[in-house]
Protein backbone atom coordinates (compact mmCIF):
# COMPACT_ATOMS: atom_id res chain seq x y z
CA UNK A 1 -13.39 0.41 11.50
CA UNK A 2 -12.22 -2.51 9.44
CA UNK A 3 -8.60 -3.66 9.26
CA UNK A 4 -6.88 -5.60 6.26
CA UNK A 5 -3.36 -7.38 6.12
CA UNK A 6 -1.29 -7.69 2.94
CA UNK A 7 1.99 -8.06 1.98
CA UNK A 8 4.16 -5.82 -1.05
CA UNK A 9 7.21 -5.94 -2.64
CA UNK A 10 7.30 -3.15 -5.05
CA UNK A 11 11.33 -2.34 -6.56
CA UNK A 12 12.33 0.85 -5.75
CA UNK A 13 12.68 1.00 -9.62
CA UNK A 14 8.75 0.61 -10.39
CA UNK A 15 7.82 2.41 -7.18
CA UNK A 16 8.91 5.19 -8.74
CA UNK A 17 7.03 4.75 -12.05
CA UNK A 18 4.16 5.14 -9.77
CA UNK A 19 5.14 7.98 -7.60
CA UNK A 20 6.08 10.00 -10.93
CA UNK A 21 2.50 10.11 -12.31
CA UNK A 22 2.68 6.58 -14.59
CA UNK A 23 -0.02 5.39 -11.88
CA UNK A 24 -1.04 6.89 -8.86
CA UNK A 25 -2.33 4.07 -7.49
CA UNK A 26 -0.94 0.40 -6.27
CA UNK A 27 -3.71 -2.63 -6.04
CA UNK A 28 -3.19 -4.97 -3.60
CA UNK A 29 -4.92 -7.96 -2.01
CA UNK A 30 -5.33 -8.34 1.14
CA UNK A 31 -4.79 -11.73 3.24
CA UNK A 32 -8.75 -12.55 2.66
CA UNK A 33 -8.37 -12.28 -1.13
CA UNK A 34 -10.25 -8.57 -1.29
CA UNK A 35 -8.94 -6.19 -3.68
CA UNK A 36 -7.70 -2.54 -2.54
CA UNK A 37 -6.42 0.33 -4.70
CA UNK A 38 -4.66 2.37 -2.02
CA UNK A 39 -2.71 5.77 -2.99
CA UNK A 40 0.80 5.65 -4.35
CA UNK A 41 1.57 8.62 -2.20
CA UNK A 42 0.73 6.74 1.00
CA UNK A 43 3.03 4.20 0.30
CA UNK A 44 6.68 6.88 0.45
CA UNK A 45 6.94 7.25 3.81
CA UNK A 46 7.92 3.41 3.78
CA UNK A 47 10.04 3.71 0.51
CA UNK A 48 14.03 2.44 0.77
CA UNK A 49 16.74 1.47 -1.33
CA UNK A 50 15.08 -2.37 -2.01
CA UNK A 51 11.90 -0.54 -2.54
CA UNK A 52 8.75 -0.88 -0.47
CA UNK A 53 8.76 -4.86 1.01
CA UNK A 54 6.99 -5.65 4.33
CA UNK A 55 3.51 -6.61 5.68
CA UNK A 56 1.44 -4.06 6.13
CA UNK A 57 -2.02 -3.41 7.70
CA UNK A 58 -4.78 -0.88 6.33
CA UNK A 59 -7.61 0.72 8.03
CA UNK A 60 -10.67 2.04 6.45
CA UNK A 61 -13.74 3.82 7.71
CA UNK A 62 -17.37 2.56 7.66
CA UNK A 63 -17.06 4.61 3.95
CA UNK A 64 -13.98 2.33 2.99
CA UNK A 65 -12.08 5.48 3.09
CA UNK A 66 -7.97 5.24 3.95
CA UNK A 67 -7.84 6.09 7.81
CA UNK A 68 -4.63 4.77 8.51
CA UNK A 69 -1.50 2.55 7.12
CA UNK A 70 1.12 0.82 9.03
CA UNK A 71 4.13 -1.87 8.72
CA UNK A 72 3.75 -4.22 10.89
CA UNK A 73 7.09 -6.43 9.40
């Protein structure tokens, strides 16, 4: 399983662009400079009134499929 670190701070305002269908994906980069597309959707659960701001850590399958997504701060 491999892990990535990155940090986002999305406004609540253009989060919900996102979540509403106008994208339903958000690109990141991760702390070693790799590009991910990861799922609007997976990003709610950590949605508040500022929006979605933290550090956050991703892990993927050998496929590079989304297994899990946490805030780490």
């Amino acid at each position: 399983m491999k892990r990535y670190s990155f940090s986002v701070d999305i406004s609540y305002h253009t989060f919900l662009q996102h979540y509403s269908g106008a994208a339903s994906a958000v690109l990141v980069y991760t702390d070693e400079g790799l590009r991910l597309q990861l799922p609007a959707s997976r990003l709610r659960p950590f949605l508040s009134q500022v929006g979605i701001r933290g550090r956050f850590r991703v892990s993927v399958t050998p496929e590079n499929r989304l297994e899990m997504l946490e805030k780490i701060a």
